[in-house]
C-alpha atoms as a PDB file:
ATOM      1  CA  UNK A   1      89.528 106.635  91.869  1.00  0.00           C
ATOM      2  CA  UNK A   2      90.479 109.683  93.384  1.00  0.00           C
ATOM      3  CA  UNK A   3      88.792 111.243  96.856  1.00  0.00           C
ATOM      4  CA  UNK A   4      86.222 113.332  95.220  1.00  0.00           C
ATOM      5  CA  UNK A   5      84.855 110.608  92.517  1.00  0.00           C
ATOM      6  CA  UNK A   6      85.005 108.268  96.016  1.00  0.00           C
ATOM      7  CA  UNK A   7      82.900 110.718  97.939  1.00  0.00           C
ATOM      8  CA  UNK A   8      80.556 110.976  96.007  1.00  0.00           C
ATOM      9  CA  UNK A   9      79.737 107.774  94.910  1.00  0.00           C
ATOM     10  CA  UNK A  10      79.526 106.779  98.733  1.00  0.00           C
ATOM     11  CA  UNK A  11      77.066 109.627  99.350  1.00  0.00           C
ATOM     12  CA  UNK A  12      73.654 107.877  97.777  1.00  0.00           C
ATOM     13  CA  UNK A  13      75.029 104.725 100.204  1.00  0.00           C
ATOM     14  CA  UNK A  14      75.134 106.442 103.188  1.00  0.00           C
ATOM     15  CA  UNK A  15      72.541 108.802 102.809  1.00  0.00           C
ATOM     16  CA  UNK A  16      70.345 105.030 102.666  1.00  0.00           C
ATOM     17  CA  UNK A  17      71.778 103.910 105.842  1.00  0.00           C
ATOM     18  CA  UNK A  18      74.172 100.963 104.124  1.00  0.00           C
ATOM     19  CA  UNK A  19      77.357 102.359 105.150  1.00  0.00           C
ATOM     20  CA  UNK A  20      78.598 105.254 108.013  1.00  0.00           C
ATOM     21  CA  UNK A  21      81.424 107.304 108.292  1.00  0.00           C
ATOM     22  CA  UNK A  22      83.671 105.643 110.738  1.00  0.00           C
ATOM     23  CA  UNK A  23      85.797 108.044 113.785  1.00  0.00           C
ATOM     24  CA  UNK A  24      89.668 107.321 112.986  1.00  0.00           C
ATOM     25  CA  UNK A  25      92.804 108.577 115.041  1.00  0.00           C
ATOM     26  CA  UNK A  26      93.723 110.916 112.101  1.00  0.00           C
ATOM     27  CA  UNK A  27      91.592 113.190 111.356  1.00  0.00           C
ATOM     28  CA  UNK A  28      93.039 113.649 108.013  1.00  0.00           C
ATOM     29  CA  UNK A  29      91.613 110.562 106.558  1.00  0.00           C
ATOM     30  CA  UNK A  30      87.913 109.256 106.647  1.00  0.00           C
ATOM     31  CA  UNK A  31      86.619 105.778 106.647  1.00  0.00           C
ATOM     32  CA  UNK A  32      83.451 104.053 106.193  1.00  0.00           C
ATOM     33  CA  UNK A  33      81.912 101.195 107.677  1.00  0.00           C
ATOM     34  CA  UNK A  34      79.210  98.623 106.398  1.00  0.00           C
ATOM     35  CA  UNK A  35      75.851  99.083 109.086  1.00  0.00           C
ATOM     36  CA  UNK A  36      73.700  96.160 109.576  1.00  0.00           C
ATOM     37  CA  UNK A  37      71.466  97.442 106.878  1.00  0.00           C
ATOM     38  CA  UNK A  38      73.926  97.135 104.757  1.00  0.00           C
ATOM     39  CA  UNK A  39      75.178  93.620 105.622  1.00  0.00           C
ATOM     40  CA  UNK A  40      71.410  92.652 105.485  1.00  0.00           C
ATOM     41  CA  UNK A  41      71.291  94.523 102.229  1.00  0.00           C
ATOM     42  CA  UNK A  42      74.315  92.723 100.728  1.00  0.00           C
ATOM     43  CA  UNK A  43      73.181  89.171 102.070  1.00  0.00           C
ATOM     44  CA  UNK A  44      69.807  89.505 100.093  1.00  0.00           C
ATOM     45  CA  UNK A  45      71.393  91.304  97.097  1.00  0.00           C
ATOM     46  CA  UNK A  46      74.576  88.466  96.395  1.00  0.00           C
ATOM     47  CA  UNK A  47      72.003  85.330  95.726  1.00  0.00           C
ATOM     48  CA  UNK A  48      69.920  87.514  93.469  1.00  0.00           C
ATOM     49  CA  UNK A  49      72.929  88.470  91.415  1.00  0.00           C
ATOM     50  CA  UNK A  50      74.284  85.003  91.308  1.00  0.00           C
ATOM     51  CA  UNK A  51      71.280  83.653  90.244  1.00  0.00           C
ATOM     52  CA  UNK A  52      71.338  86.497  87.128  1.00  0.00           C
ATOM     53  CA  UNK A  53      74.360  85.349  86.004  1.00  0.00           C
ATOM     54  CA  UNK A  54      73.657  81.595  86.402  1.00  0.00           C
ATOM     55  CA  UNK A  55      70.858  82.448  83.874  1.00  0.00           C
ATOM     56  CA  UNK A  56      73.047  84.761  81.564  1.00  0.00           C
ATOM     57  CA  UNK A  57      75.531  82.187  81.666  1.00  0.00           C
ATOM     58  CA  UNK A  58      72.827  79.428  81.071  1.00  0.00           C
ATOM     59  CA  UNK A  59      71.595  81.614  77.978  1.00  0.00           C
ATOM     60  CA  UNK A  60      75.119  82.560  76.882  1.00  0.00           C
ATOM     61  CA  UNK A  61      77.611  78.959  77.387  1.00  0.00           C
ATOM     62  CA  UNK A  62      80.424  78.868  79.800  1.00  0.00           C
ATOM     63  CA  UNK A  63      82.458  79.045  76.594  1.00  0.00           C
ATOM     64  CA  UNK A  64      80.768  82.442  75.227  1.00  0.00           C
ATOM     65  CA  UNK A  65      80.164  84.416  77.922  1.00  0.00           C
ATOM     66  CA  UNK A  66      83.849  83.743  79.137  1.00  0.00           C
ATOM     67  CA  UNK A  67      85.361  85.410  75.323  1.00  0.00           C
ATOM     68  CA  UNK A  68      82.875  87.900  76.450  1.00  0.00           C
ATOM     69  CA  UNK A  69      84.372  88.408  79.991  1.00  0.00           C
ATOM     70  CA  UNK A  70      88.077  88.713  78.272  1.00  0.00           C
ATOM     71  CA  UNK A  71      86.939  90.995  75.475  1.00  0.00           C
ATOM     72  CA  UNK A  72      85.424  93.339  77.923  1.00  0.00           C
ATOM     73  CA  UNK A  73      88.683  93.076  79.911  1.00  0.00           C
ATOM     74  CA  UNK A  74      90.261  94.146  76.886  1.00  0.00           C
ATOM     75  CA  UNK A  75      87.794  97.119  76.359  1.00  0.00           C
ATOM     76  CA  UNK A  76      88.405  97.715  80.363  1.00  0.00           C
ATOM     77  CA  UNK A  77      92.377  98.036  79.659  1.00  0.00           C
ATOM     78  CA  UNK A  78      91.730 101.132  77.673  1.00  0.00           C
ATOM     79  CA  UNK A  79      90.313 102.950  80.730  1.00  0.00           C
ATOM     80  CA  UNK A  80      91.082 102.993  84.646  1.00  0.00           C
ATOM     81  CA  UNK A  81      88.108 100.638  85.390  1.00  0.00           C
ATOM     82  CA  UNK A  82      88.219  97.463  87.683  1.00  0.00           C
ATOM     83  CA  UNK A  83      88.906  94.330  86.134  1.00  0.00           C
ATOM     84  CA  UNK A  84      85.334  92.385  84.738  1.00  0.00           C
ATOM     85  CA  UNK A  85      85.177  89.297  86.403  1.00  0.00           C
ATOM     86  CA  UNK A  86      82.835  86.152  87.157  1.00  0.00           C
ATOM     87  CA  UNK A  87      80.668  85.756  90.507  1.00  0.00           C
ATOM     88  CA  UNK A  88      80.875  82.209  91.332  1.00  0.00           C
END
């Protein structure tokens, strides 16, 4: 992803108080760091979406929604987008 696509993207995050720009020795480079909201906000967030996919996966099979995991990997491999994978 390169530094303007990043920027942006982090904007909306920090702008809600889940992440803050963190003071590095070289001022050339910028880094962000997770607040407590945002810890809180993760902690709440990661049962929710592991309990969605339980249920997609309940709906689905194991079987089926893993051809459906590699076939969007294979639709992934056409583009510069992050591997699909499972939250277990």
């Amino acid at each position: 992803m390169d530094r303007t696509t990043l920027t942006r993207n982090l904007k909306p995050l920090e702008k809600a108080g889940f992440i803050t720009i963190a003071k590095l020795p070289d001022r050339r480079t910028k880094g962000y760091v997770l607040t407590e909201k945002g810890r809180q906000t993760i902690e709440k967030g990661v049962p929710l979406w592991k309990r969605a996919q339980q249920q997609i996966v309940g709906q689905m099979g194991e079987e089926r929604y893993n051809r459906l995991l590699t076939e969007l990997n294979v639709v992934r491999s056409f583009s510069n987008t992050p591997k699909v994978v499972p939250i277990k």
